[in-house]
C-alpha atoms as a PDB file:
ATOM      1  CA  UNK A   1     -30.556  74.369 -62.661  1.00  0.00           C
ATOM      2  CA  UNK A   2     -27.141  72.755 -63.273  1.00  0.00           C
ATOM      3  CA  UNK A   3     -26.476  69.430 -61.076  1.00  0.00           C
ATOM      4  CA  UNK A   4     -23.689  70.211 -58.630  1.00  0.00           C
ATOM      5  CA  UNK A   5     -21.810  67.461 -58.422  1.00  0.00           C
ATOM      6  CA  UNK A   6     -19.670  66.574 -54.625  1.00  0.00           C
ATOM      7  CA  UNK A   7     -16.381  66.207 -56.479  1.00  0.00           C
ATOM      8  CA  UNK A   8     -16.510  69.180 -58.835  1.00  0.00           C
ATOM      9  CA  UNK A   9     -18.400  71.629 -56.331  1.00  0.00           C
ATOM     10  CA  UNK A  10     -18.636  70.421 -52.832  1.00  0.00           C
ATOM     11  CA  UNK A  11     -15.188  68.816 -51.898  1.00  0.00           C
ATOM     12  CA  UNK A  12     -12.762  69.889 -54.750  1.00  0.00           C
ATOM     13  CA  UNK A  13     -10.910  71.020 -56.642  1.00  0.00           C
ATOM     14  CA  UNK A  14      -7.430  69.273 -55.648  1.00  0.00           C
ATOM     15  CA  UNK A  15      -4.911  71.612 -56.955  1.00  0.00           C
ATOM     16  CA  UNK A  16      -1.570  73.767 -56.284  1.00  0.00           C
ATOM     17  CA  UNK A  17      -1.344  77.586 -55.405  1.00  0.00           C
ATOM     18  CA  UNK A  18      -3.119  80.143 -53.348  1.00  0.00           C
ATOM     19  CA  UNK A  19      -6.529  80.484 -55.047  1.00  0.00           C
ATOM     20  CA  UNK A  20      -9.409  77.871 -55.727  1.00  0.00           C
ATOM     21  CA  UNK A  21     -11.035  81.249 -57.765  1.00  0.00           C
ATOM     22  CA  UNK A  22      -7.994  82.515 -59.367  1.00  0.00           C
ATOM     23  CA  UNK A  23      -5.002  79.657 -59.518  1.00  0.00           C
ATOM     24  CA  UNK A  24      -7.449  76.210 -59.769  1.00  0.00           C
ATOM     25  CA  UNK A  25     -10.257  78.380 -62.397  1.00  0.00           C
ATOM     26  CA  UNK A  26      -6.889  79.669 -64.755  1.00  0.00           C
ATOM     27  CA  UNK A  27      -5.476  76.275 -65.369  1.00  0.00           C
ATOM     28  CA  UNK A  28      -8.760  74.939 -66.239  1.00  0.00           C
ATOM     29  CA  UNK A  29      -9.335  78.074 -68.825  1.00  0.00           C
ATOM     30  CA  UNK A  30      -5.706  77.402 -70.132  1.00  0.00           C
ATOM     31  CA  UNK A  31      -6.334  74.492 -70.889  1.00  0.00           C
ATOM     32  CA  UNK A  32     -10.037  74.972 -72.496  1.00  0.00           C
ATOM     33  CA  UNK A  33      -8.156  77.302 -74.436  1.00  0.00           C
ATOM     34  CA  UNK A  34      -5.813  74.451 -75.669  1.00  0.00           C
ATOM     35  CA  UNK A  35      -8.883  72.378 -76.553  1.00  0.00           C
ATOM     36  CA  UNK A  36     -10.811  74.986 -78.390  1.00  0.00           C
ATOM     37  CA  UNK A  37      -7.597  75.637 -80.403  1.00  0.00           C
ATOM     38  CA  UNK A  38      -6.966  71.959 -81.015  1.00  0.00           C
ATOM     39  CA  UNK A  39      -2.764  72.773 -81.798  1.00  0.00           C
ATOM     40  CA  UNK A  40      -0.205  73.797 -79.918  1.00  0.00           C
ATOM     41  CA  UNK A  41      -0.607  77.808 -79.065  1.00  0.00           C
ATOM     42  CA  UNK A  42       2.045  80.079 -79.879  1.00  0.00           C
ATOM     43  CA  UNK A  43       0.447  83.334 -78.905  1.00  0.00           C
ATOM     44  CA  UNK A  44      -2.100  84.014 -76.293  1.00  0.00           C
ATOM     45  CA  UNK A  45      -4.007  87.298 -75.117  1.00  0.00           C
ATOM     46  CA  UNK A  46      -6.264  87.934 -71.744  1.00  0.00           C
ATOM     47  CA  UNK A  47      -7.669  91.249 -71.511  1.00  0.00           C
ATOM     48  CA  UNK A  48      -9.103  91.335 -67.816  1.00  0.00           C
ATOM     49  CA  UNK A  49     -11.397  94.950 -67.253  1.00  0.00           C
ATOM     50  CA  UNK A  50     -10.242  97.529 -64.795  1.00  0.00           C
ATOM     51  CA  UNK A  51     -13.555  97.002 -62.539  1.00  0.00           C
ATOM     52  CA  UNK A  52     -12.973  93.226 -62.014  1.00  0.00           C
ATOM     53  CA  UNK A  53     -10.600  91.397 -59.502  1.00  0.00           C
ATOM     54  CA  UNK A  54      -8.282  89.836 -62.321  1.00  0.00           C
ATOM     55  CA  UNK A  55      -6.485  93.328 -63.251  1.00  0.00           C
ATOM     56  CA  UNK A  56      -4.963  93.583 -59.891  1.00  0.00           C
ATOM     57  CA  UNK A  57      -4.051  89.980 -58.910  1.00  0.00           C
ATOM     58  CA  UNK A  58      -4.113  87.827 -61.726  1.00  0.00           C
ATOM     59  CA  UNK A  59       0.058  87.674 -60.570  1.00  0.00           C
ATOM     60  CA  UNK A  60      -0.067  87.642 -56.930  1.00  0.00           C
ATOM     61  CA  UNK A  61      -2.880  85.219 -57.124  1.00  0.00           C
ATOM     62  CA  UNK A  62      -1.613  82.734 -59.500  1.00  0.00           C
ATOM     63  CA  UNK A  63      -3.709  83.204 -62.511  1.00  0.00           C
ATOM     64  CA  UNK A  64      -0.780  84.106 -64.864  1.00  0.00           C
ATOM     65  CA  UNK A  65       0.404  80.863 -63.548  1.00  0.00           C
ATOM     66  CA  UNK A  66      -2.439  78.672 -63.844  1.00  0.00           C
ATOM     67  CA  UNK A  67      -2.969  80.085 -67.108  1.00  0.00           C
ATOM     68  CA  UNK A  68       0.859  79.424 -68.547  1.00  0.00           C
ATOM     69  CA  UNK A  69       0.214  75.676 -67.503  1.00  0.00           C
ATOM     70  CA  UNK A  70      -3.182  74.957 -68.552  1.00  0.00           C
ATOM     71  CA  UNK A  71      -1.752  76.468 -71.855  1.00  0.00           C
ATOM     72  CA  UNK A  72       1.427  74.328 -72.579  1.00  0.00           C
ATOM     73  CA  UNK A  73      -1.160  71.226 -70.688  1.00  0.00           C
ATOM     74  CA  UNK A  74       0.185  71.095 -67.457  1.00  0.00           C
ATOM     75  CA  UNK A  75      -1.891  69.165 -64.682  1.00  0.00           C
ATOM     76  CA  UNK A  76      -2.940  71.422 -61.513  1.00  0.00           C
ATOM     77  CA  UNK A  77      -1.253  69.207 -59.322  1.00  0.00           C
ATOM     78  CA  UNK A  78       2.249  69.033 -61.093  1.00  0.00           C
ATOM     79  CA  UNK A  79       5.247  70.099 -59.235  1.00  0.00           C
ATOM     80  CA  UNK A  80       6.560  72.406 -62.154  1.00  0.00           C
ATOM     81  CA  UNK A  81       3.247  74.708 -61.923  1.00  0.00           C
ATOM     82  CA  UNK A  82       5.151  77.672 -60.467  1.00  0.00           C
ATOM     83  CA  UNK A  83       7.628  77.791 -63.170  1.00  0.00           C
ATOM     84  CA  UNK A  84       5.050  77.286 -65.970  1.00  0.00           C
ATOM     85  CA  UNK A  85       5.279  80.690 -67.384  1.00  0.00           C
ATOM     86  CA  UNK A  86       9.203  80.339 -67.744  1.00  0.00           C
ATOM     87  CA  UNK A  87       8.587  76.947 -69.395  1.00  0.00           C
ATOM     88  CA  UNK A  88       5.635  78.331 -71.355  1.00  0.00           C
ATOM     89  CA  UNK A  89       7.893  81.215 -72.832  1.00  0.00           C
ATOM     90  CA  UNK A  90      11.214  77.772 -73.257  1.00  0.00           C
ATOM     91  CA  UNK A  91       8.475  76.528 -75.782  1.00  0.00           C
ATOM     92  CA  UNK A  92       8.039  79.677 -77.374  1.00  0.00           C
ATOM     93  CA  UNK A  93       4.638  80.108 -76.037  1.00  0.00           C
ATOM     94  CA  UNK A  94       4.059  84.233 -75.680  1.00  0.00           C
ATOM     95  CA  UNK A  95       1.452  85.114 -73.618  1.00  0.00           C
ATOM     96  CA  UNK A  96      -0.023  88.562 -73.078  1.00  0.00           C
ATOM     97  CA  UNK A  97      -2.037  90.361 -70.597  1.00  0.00           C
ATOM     98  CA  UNK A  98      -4.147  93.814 -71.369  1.00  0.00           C
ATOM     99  CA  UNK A  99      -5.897  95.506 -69.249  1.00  0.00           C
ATOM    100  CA  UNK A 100      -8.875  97.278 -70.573  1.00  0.00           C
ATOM    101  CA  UNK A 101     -12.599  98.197 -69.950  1.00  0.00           C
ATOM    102  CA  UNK A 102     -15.178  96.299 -71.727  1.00  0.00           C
ATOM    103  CA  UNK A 103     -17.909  96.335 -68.707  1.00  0.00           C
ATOM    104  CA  UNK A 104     -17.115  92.674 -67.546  1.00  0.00           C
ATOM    105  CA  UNK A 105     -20.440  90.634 -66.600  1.00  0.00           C
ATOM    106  CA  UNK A 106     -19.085  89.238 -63.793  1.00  0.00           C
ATOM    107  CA  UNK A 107     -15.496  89.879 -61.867  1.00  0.00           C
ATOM    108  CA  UNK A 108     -13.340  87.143 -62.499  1.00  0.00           C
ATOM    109  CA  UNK A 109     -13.839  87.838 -66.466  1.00  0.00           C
ATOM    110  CA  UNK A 110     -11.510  86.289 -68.728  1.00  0.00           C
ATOM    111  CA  UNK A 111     -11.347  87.786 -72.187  1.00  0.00           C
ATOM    112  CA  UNK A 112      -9.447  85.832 -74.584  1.00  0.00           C
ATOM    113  CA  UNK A 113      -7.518  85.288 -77.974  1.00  0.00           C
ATOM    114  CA  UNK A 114      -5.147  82.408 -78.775  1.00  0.00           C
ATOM    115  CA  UNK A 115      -3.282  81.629 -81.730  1.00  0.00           C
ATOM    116  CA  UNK A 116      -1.737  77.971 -83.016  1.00  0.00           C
ATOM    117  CA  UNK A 117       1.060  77.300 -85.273  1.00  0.00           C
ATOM    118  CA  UNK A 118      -0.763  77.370 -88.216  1.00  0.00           C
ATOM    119  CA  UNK A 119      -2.037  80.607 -87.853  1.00  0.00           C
ATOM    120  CA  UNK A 120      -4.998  79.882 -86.690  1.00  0.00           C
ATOM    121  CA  UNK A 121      -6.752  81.728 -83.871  1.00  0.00           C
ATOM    122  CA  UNK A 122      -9.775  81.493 -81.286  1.00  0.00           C
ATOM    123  CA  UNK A 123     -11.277  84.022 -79.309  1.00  0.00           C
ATOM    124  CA  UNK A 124     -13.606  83.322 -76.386  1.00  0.00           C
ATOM    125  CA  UNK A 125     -14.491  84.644 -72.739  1.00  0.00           C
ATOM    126  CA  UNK A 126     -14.731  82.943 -69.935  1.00  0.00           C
ATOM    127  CA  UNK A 127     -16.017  83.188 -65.689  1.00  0.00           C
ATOM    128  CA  UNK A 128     -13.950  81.698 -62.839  1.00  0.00           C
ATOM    129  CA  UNK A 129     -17.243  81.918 -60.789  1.00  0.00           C
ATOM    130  CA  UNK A 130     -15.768  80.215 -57.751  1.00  0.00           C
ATOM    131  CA  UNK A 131     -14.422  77.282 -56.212  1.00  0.00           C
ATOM    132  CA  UNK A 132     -11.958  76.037 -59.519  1.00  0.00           C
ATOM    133  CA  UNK A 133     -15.722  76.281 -61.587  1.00  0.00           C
ATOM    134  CA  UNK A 134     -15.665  77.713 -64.390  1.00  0.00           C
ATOM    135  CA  UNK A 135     -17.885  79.079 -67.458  1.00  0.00           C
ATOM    136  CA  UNK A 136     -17.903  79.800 -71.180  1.00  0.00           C
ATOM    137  CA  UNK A 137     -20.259  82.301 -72.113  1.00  0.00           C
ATOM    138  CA  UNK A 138     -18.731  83.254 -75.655  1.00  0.00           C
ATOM    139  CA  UNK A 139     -16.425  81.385 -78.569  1.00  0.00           C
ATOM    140  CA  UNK A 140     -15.633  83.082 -82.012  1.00  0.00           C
ATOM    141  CA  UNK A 141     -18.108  85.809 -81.109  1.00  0.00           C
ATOM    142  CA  UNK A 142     -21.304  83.937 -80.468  1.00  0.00           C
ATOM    143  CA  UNK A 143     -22.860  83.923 -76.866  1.00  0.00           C
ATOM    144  CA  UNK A 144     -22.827  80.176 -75.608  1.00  0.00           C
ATOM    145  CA  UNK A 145     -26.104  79.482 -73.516  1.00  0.00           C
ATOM    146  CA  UNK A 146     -24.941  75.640 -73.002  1.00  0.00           C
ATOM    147  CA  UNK A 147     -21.110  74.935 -72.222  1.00  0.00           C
ATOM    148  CA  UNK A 148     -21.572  71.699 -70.316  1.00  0.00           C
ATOM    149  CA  UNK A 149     -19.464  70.013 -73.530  1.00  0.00           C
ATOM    150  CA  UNK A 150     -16.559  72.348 -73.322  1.00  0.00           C
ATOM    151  CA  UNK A 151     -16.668  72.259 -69.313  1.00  0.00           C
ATOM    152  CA  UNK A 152     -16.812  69.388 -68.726  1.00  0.00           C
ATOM    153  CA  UNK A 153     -13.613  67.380 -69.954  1.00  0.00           C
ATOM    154  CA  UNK A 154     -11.903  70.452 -67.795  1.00  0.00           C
ATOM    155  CA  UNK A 155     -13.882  68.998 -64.347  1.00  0.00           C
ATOM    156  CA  UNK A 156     -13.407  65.582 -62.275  1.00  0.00           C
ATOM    157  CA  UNK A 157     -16.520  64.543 -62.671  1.00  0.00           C
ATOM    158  CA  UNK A 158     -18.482  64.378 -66.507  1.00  0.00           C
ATOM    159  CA  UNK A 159     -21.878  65.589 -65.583  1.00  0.00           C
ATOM    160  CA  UNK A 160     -24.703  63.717 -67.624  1.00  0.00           C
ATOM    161  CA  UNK A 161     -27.237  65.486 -69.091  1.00  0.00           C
ATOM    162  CA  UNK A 162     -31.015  64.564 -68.060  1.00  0.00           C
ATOM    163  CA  UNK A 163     -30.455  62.684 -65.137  1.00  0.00           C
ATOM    164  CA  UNK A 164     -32.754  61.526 -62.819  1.00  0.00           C
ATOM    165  CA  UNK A 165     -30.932  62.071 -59.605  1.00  0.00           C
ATOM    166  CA  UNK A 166     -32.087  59.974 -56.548  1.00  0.00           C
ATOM    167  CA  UNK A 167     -33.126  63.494 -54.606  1.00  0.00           C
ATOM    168  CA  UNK A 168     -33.359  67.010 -56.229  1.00  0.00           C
ATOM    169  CA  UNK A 169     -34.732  68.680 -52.654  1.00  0.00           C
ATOM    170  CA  UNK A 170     -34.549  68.420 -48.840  1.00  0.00           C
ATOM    171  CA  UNK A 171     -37.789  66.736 -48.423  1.00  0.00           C
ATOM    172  CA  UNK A 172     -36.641  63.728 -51.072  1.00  0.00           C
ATOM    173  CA  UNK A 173     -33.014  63.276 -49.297  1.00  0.00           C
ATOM    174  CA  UNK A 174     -34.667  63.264 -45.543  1.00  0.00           C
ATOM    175  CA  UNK A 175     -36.802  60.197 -47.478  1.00  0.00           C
ATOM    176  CA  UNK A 176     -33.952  58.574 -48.216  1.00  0.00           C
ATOM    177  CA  UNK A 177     -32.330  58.335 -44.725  1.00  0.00           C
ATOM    178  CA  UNK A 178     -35.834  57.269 -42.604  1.00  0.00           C
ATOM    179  CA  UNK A 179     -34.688  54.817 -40.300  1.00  0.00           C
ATOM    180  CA  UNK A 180     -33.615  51.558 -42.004  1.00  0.00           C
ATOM    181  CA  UNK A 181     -32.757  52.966 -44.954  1.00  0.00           C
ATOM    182  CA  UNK A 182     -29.742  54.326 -46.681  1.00  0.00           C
ATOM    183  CA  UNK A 183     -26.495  56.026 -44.689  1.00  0.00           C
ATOM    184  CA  UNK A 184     -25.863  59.594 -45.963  1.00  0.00           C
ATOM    185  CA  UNK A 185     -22.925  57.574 -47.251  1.00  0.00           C
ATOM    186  CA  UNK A 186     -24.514  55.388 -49.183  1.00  0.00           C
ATOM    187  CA  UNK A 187     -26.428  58.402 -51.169  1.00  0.00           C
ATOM    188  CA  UNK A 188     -23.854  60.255 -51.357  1.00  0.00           C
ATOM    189  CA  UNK A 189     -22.220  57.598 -53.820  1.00  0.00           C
ATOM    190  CA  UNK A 190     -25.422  57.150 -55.400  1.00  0.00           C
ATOM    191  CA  UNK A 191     -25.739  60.419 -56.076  1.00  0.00           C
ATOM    192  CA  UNK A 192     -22.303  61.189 -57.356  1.00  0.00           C
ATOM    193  CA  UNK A 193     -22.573  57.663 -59.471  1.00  0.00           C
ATOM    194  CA  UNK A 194     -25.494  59.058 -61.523  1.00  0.00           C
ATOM    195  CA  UNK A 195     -24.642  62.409 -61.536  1.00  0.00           C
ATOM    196  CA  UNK A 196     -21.294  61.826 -63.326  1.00  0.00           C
ATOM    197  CA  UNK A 197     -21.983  58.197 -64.841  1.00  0.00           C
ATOM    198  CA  UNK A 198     -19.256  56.315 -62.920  1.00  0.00           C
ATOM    199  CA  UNK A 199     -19.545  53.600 -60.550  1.00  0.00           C
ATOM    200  CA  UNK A 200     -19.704  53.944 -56.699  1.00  0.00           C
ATOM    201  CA  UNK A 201     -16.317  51.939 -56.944  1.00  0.00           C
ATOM    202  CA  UNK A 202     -15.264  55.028 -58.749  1.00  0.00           C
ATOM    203  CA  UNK A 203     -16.713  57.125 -55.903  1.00  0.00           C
ATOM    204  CA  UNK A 204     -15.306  55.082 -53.249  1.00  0.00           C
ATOM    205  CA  UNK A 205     -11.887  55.634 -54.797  1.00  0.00           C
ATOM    206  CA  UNK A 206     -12.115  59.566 -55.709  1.00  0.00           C
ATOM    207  CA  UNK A 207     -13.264  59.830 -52.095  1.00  0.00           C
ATOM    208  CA  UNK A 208     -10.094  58.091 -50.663  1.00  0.00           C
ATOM    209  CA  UNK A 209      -7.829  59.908 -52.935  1.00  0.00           C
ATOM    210  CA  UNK A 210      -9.173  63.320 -51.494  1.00  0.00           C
ATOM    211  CA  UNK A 211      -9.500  62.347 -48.290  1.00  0.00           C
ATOM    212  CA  UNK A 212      -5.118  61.190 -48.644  1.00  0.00           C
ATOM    213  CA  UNK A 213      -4.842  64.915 -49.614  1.00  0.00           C
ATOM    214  CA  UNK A 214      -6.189  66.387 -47.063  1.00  0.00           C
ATOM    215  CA  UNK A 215      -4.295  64.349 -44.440  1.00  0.00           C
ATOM    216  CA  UNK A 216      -1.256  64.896 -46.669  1.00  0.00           C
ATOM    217  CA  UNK A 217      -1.393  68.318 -46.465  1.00  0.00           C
ATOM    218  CA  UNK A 218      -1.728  68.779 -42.406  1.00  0.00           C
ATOM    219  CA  UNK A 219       0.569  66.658 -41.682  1.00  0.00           C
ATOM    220  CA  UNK A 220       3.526  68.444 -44.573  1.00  0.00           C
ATOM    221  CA  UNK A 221       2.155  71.843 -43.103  1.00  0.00           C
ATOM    222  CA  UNK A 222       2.441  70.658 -39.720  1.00  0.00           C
ATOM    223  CA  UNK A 223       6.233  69.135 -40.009  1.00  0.00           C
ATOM    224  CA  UNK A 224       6.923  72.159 -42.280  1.00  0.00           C
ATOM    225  CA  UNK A 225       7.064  74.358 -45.132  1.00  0.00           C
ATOM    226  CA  UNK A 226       8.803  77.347 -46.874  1.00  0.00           C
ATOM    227  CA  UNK A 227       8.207  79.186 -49.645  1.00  0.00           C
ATOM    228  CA  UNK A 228      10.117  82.248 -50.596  1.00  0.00           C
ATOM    229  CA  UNK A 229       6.415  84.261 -51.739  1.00  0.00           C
ATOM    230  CA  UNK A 230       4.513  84.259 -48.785  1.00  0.00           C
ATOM    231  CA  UNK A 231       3.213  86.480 -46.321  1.00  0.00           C
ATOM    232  CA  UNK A 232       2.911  84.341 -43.180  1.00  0.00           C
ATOM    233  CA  UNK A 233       5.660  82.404 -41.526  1.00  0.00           C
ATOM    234  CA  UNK A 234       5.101  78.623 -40.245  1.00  0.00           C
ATOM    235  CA  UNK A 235       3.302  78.722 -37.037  1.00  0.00           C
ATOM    236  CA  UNK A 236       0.432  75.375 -37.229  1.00  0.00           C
ATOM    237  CA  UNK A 237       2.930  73.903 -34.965  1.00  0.00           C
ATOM    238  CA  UNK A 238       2.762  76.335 -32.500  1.00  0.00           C
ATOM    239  CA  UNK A 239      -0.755  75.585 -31.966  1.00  0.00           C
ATOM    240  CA  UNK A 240      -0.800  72.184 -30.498  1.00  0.00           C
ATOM    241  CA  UNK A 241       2.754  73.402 -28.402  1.00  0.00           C
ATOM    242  CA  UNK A 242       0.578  75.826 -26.649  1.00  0.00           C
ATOM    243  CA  UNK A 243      -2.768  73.588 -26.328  1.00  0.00           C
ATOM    244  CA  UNK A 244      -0.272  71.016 -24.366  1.00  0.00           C
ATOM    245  CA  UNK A 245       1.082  73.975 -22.288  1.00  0.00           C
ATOM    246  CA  UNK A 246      -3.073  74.642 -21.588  1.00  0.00           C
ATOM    247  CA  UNK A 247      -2.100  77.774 -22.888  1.00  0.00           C
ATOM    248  CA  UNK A 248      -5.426  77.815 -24.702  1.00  0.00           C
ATOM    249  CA  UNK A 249      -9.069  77.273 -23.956  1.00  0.00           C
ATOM    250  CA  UNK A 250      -9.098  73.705 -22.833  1.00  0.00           C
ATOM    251  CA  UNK A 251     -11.265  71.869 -26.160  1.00  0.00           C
ATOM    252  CA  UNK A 252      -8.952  69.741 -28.117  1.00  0.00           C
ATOM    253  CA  UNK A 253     -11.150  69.110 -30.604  1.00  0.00           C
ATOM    254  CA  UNK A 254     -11.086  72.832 -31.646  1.00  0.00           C
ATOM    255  CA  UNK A 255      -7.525  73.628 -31.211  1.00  0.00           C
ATOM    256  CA  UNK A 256      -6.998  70.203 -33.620  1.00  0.00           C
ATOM    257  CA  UNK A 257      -9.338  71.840 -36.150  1.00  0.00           C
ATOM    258  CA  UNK A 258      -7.519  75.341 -36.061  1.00  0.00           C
ATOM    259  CA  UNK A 259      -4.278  73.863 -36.389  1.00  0.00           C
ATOM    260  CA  UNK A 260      -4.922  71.726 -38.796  1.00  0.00           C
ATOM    261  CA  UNK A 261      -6.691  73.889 -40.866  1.00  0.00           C
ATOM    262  CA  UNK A 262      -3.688  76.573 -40.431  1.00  0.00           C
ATOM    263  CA  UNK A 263      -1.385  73.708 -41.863  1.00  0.00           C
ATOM    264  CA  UNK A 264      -3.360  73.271 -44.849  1.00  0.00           C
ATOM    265  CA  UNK A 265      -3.347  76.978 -45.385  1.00  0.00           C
ATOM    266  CA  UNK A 266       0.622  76.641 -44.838  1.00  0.00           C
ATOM    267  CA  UNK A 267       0.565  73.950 -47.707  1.00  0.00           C
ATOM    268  CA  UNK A 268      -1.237  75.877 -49.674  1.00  0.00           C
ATOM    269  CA  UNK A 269       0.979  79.093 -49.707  1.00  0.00           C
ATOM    270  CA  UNK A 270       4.138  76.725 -50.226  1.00  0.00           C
ATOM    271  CA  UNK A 271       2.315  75.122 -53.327  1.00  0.00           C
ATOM    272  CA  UNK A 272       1.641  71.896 -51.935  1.00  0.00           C
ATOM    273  CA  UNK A 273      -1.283  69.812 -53.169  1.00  0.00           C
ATOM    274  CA  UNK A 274      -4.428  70.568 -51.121  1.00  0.00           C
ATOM    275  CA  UNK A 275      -8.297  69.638 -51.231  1.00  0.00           C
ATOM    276  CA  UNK A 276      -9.786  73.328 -51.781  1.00  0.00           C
ATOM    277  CA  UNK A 277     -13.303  72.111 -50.628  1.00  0.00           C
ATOM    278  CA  UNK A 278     -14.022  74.554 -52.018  1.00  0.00           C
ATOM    279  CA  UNK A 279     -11.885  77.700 -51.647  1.00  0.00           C
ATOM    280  CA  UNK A 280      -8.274  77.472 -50.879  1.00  0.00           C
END
């Protein structure tokens, strides 16, 4: 069983644009696509099958996007996302998308071929299987059964291979936190510290960064945002207007949650930089 990891799986990915699955997963597959080329790409094909979810939104849910950037080696969280395919086609990047049956093994399938300046070309297919995580399952024609390599310079967090984690079940982490012992803080870095192979310093700081997002993002969504593709207008504001009114049911620890979550969502849809944790 693959070691999830809290950064890469739990409480991530931080990243632009309206999908975690389809925005967050297509930048990371852009740019695995740069790696596996190794030179700039001048051409690039996805073929995305009829049955799956990618034919019918891979624009309105930002994957064309988050493809274009991951491409040309744009960062998820870079301002300029949006207009990555016009910058993708400045650098004389052409990218193409086919749709066309092929019996997809999973729904969020991305067939793919990319060509480099010399002439040279790749062909692979990868998964968005949720949450910004992705998968290679094929390069050059041959199935991959082991992609941790190729994933994981794409992720946060480098998972190690054979790691002895400090709990693998329920019954090891209630062990952990008998009275006396460790905080579920204190695992929690340990955990994430041998699971990736960086220091709880390093954990400690990830976690703050995150946490800086998050709070970033309710209190832009809550001051206000626009963004000329969007379906909803701004109303998180609304909600605390109408909890002081006693308008709603009187708990002001829910109405906080709902309107904060609503200004993330508002964020979000403006392409601001949220926490996905996991799906945006």
């Amino acid at each position: 069983m693959a070691i999830v990891s809290i950064f890469n799986n739990v409480i991530g990915p931080i990243m632009r644009g309206p999908s975690s699955s389809h925005t967050a997963a297509s930048v990371r597959i852009g740019r695995l696509a740069r790696v596996l080329l190794d030179e700039e790409p001048v051409h690039a094909v996805f073929t995305f099958d009829p049955g799956g979810s990618l034919a019918t939104t891979y624009r309105g849910q930002g994957s064309a996007m988050g493809l274009a950037g991951g491409l040309i080696g744009m960062d998820i969280m870079d301002s300029q996302l949006v207009n990555s395919e016009k910058e993708a086609a400045r650098r004389g990047l052409v990218i193409e998308y086919i749709i066309e049956s092929y019996n997809a093994v999973h729904p969020n399938t991305y067939r793919s071929v990319v060509t480099g300046k010399s002439g040279r070309s790749v062909s692979f297919t990868a998964l968005s299987t949720g949450g910004g995580i992705v998968r290679l399952i094929e390069l050059n024609g041959k199935h991959i059964e082991d992609d941790l390599d190729y994933i994981n310079p794409l992720m946060p967090v480098s998972i190690k291979r054979n790691t002895k984690l400090p709990f693998e079940d329920i019954n090891g982490l209630a062990s952990l936190i008998s009275p006396g012992k460790l905080s579920l803080s204190d695992i929690a870095k340990r955990y994430e510290s041998i699971a990736g192979g960086i220091s709880e310093n390093d954990v400690t700081r990830m976690s703050l960064l995150h946490h800086k997002i998050m709070k970033d993002a309710i209190e832009n969504g809550l001051s206000g945002t626009d963004f000329s593709d969007r379906i909803l207008h701004r109303q998180s504001h609304l909600i605390g207007e109408a909890s002081k009114k006693g308008k709603l049911i009187p708990s002001d620890l829910t109405n906080e949650i709902i309107a904060s979550i609503t200004a993330i969502m508002e964020t979000k849809s403006s392409m601001g930089v949220i926490v996905a944790a996991p799906t945006a």
